[in-house]
Every structure is written in structure tokens, then in C-alpha cells.
N, C-alpha and C. Protein backbone atom coordinates (compact mmCIF):
# COMPACT_ATOMS: atom_id res chain seq x y z
N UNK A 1 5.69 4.54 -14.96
CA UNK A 1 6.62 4.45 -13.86
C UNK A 1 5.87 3.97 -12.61
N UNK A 2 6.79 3.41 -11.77
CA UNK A 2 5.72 2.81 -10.47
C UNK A 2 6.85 3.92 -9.49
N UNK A 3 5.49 4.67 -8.54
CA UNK A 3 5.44 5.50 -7.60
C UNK A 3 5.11 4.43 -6.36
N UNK A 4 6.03 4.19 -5.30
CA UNK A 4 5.59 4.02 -4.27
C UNK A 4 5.02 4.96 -3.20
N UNK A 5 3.93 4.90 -2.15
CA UNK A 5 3.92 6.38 -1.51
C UNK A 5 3.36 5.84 0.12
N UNK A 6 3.50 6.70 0.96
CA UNK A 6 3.19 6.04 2.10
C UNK A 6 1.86 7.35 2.57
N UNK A 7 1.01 6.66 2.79
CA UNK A 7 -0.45 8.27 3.18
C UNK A 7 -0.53 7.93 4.60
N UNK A 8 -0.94 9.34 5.08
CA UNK A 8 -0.67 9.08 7.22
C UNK A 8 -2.06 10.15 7.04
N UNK A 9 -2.99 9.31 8.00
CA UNK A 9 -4.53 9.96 7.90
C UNK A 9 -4.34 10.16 9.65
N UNK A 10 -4.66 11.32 10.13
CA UNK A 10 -4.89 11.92 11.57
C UNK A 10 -6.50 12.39 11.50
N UNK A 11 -6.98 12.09 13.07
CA UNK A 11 -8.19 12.89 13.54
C UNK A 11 -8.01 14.38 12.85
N UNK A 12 -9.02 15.33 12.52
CA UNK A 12 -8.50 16.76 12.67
C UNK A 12 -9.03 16.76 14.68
N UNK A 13 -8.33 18.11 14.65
CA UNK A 13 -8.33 18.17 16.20
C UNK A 13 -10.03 18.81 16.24
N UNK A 14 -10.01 18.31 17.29
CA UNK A 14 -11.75 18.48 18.24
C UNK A 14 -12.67 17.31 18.18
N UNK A 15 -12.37 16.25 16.74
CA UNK A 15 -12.45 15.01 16.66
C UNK A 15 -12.22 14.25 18.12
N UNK A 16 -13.38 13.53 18.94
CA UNK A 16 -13.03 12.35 19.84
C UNK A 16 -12.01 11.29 19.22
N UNK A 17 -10.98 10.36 20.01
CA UNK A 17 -10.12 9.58 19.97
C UNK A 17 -10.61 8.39 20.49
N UNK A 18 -11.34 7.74 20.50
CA UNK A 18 -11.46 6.37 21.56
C UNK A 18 -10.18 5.52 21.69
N UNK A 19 -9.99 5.38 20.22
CA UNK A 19 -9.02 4.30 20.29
C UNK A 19 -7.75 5.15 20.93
N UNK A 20 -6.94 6.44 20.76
CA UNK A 20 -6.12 6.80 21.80
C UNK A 20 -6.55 7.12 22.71
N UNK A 21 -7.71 7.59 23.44
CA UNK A 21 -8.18 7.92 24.69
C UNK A 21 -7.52 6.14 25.25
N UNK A 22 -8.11 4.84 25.02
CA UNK A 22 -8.09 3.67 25.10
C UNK A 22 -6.40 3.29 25.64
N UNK A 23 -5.99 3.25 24.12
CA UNK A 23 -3.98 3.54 24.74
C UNK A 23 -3.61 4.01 25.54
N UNK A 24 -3.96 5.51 25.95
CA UNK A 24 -3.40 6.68 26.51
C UNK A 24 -3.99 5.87 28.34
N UNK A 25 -4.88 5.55 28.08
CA UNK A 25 -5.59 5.08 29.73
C UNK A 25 -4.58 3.76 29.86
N UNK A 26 -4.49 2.27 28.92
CA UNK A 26 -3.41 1.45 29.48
C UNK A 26 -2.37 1.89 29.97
N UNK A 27 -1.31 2.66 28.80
CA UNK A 27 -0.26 3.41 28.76
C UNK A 27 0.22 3.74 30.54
N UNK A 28 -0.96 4.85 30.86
CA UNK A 28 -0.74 5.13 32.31
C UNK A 28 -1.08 3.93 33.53
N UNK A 29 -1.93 3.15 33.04
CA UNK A 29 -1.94 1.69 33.85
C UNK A 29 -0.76 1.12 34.40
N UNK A 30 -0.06 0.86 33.07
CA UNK A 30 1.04 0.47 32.99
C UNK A 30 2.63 1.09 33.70
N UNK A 31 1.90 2.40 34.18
CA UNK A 31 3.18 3.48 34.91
C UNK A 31 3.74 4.51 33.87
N UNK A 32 3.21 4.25 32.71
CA UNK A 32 3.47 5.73 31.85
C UNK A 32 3.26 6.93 32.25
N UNK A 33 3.74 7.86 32.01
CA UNK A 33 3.34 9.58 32.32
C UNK A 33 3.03 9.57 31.17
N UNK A 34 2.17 9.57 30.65
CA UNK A 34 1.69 10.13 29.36
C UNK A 34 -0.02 11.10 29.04
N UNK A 35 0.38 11.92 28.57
CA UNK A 35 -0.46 13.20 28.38
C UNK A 35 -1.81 12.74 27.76
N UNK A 36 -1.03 12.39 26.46
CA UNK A 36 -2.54 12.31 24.96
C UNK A 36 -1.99 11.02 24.46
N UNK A 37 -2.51 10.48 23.74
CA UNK A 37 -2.19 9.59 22.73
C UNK A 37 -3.47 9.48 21.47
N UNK A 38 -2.99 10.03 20.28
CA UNK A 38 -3.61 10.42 18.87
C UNK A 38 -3.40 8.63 18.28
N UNK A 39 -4.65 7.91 17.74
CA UNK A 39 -4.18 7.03 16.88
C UNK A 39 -4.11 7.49 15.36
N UNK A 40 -3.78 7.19 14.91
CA UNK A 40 -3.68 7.38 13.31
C UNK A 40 -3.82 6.26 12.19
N UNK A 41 -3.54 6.15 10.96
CA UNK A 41 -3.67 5.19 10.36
C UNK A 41 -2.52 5.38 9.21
N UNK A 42 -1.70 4.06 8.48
CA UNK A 42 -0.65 4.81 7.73
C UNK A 42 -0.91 3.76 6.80
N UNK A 43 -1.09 3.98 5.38
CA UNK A 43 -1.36 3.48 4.10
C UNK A 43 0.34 2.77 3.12
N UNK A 44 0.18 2.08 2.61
CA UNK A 44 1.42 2.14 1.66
C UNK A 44 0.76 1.66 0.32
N UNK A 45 0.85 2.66 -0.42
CA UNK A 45 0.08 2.22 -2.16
C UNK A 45 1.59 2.39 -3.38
N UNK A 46 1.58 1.05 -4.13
CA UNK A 46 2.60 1.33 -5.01
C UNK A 46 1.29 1.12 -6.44
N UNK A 47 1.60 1.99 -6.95
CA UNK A 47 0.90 2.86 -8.32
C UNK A 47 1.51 2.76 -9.64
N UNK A 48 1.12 2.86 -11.03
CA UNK A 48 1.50 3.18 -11.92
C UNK A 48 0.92 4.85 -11.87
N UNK A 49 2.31 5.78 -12.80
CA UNK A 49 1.87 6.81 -13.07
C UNK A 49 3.01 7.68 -13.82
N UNK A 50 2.36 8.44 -15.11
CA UNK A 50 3.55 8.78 -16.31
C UNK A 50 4.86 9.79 -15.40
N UNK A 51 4.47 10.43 -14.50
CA UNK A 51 5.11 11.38 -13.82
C UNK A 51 4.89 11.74 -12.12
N UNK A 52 5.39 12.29 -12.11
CA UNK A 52 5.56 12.21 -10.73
C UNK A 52 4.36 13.41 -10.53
N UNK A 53 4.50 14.84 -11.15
CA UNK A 53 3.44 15.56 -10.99
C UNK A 53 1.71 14.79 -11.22
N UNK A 54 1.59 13.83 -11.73
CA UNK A 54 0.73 13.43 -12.13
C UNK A 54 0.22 12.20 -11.14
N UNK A 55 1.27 11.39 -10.43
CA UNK A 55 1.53 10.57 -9.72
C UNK A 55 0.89 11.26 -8.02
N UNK A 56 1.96 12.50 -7.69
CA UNK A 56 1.06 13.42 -6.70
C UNK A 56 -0.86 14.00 -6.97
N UNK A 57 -1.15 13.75 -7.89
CA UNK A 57 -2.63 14.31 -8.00
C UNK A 57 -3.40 13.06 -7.98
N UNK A 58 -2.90 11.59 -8.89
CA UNK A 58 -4.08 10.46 -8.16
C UNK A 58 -3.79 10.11 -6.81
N UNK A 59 -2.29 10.54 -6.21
CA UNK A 59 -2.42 10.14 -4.84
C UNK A 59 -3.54 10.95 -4.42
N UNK A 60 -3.93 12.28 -4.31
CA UNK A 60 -4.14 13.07 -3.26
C UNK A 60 -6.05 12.52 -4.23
N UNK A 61 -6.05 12.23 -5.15
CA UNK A 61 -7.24 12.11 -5.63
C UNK A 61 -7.93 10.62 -4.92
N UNK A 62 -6.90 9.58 -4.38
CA UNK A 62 -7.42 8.20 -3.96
C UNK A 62 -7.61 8.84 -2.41
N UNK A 63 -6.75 9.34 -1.72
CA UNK A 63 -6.65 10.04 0.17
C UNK A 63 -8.42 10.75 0.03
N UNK A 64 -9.03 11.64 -0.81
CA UNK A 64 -10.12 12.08 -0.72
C UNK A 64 -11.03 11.22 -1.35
N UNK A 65 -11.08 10.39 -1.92
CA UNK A 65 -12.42 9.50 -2.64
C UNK A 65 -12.20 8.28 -2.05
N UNK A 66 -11.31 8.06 -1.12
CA UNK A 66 -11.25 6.45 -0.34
C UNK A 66 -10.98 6.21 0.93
N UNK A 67 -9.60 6.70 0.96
CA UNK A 67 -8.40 6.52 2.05
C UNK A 67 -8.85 7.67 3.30
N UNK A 68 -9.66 8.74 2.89
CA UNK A 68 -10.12 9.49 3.94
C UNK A 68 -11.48 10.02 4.45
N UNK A 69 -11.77 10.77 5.43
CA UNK A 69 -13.13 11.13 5.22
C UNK A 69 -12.82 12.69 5.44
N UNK A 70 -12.98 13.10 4.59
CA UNK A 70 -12.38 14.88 4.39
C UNK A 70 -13.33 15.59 5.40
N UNK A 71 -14.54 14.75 5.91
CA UNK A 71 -14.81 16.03 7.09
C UNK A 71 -14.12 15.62 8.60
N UNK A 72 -13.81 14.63 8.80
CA UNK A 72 -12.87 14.28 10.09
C UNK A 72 -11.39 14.29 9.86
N UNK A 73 -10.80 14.05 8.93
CA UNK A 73 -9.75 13.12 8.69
C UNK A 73 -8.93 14.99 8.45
N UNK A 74 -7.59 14.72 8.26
CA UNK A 74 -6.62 15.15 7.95
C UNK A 74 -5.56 13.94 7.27
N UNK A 75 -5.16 14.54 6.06
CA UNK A 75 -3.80 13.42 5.69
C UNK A 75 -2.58 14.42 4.91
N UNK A 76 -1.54 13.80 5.09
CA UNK A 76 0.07 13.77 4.35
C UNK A 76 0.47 12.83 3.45
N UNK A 77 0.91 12.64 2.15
CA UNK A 77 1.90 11.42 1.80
C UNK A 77 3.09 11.78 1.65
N UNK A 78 3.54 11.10 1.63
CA UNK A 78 4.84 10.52 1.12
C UNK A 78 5.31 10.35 -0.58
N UNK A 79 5.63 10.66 -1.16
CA UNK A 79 5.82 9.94 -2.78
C UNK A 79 8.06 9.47 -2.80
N UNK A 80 7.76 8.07 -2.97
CA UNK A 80 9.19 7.94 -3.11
C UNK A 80 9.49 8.00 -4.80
N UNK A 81 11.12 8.46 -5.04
CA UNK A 81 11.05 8.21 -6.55
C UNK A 81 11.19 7.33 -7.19
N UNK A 82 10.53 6.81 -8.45
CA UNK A 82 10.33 5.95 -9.02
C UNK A 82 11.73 4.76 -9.38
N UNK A 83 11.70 3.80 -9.39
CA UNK A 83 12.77 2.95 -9.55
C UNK A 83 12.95 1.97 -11.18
């Protein structure tokens, strides 16, 4: 079955931001009121996989051996159902 899935990788917090520190400083240039600005990064992987339980474990198995760095990073996916 093909699993589409969408993965969203965040700083964990205490992590520096440059690239939103960066935004967050135009942002207010620009006349924004704005507080923080977090960048993030958002993945879209379409996969083969027999099941969906099985489909959720190489996702979360590619987010830690590729897509992330498990001592900074935090991530979520997404799994849509198969078509």
C-alpha cells in the first residue's frame, strides 16, 4: 500500500533559532508586533508499506535515522490513508 505522510521537525525549546530570531527581527522592521518566531521544517514522504501499523514505525524509524537530529530536534507526522 502507498502511505503518504507529512513529518514537522521543531527546535526542542532552549535550542537557539537564528533563522527565527532572523524573521522575528524583519517581521518587526516591517511594523509587526511580533513576540517569537520558531522556524521549522515540514517533510512530505509517500512510501510503500503492508499496513499502516507498520507504515507508522518506518515513518518514525526514517524522522530518527535521517529526517532528524534526536538531540535538538523534536518531530510529529502525519500518516494519510492509503489510496
Amino acid at each position: 500500500m502507498k502511505f503518504k505522510a507529512f513529518v514537522y521537525v521543531n527546535l526542542k525549546a532552549g535550542y537557539s533559532d537564528p533563522e527565527g530570531e532572523t524573521t522575528a527581527h524583519a517581521l518587526r522592521g516591517l511594523g509587526y508586533n511580533v513576540d517569537d518566531v520558531r522556524s521549522s521544517k515540514a517533510y512530505e514522504v509517500t512510501f510503500d508499506a503492508p499496513n499502516r501499523a507498520k507504515a507508522e514505525k518506518l515513518l518514525d524509524e526514517m524522522c530518527r535515522r535521517l529526517l532528524t537530529n534526536p538531540t535538538k530536534d523534536d518531530y510529529r507526522f502525519e500518516i494519510s490513508d492509503p489510496k
